[in-house]
Protein backbone atom coordinates (compact mmCIF):
# COMPACT_ATOMS: atom_id res chain seq x y z
CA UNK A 1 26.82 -41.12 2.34
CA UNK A 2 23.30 -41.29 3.64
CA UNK A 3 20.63 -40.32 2.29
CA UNK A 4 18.20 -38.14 5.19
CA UNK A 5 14.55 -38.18 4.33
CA UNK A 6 11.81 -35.61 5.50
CA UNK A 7 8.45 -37.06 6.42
CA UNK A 8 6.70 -33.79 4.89
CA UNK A 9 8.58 -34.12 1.51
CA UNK A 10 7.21 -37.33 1.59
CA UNK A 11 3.77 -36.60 1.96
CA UNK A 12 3.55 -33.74 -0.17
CA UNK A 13 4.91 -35.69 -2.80
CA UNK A 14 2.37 -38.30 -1.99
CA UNK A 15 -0.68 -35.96 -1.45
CA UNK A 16 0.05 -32.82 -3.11
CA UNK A 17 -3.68 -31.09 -2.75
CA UNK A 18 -5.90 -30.83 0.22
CA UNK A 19 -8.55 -32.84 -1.49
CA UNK A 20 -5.75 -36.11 -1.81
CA UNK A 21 -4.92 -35.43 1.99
CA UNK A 22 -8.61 -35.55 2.89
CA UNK A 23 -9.14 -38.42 1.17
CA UNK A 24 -6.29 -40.61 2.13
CA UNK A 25 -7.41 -39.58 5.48
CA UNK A 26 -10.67 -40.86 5.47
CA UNK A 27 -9.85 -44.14 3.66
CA UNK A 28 -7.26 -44.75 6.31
CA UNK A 29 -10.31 -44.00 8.83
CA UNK A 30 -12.27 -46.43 7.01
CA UNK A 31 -9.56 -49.23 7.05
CA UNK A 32 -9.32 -48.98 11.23
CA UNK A 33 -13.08 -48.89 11.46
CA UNK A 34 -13.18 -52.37 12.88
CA UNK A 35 -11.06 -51.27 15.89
CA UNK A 36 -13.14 -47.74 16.57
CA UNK A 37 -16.16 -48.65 15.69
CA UNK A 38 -17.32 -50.09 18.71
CA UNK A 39 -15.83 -47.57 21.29
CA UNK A 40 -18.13 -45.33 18.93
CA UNK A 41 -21.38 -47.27 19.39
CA UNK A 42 -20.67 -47.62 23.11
CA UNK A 43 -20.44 -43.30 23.24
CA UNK A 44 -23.48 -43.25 21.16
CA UNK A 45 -25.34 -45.86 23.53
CA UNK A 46 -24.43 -43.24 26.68
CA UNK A 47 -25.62 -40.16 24.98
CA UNK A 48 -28.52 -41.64 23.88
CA UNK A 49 -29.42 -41.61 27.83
CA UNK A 50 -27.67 -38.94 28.66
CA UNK A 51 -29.02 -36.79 25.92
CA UNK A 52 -32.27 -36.48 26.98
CA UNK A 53 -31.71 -35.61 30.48
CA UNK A 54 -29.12 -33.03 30.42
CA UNK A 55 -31.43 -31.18 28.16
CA UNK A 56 -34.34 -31.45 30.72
CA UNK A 57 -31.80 -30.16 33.39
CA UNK A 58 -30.30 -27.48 30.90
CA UNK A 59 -33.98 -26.35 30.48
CA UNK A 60 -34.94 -26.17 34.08
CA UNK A 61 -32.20 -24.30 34.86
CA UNK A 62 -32.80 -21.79 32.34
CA UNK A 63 -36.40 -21.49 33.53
CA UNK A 64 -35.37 -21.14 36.91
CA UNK A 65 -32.67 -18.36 36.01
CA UNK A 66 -35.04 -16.31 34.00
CA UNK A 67 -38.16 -16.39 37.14
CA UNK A 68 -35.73 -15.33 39.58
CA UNK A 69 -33.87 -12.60 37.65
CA UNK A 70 -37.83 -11.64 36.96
CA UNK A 71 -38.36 -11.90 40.49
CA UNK A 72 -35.50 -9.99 41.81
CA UNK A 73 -35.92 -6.72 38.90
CA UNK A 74 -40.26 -6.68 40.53
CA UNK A 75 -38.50 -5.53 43.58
């Protein structure tokens, strides 16, 4: 006879509340840092560049938008 185990019934048993399952989450997060943790400061590196001028584009578009929808209702 063998004995079948379900992962869920596992885990519930093992983290019964939300707050357990949040936290066993983040500590397992916090054990693997080492191997994330740099892919993370290489995205924050880009963005830091990036950032900056997207917004300036973003902006200039949205300026541009609103004069020539002002433009086009004047006529």
């Amino acid at each position: 006879m063998t004995m079948q185990h379900n992962n869920s019934d596992l885990l519930g048993t093992l983290f019964a509340s939300t707050a357990e399952k949040t936290g066993a989450v983040v500590s397992a997060a916090m054990i693997s840092s080492p191997l994330w943790l740099p892919s993370l400061k290489v995205v924050s590196d880009v963005a830091e560049i990036l950032a900056p001028i997207l917004g300036c584009i973003y902006l200039s578009l949205q300026i541009g938008f609103k004069l020539w929808d002002r433009t086009r209702s004047e006529d």
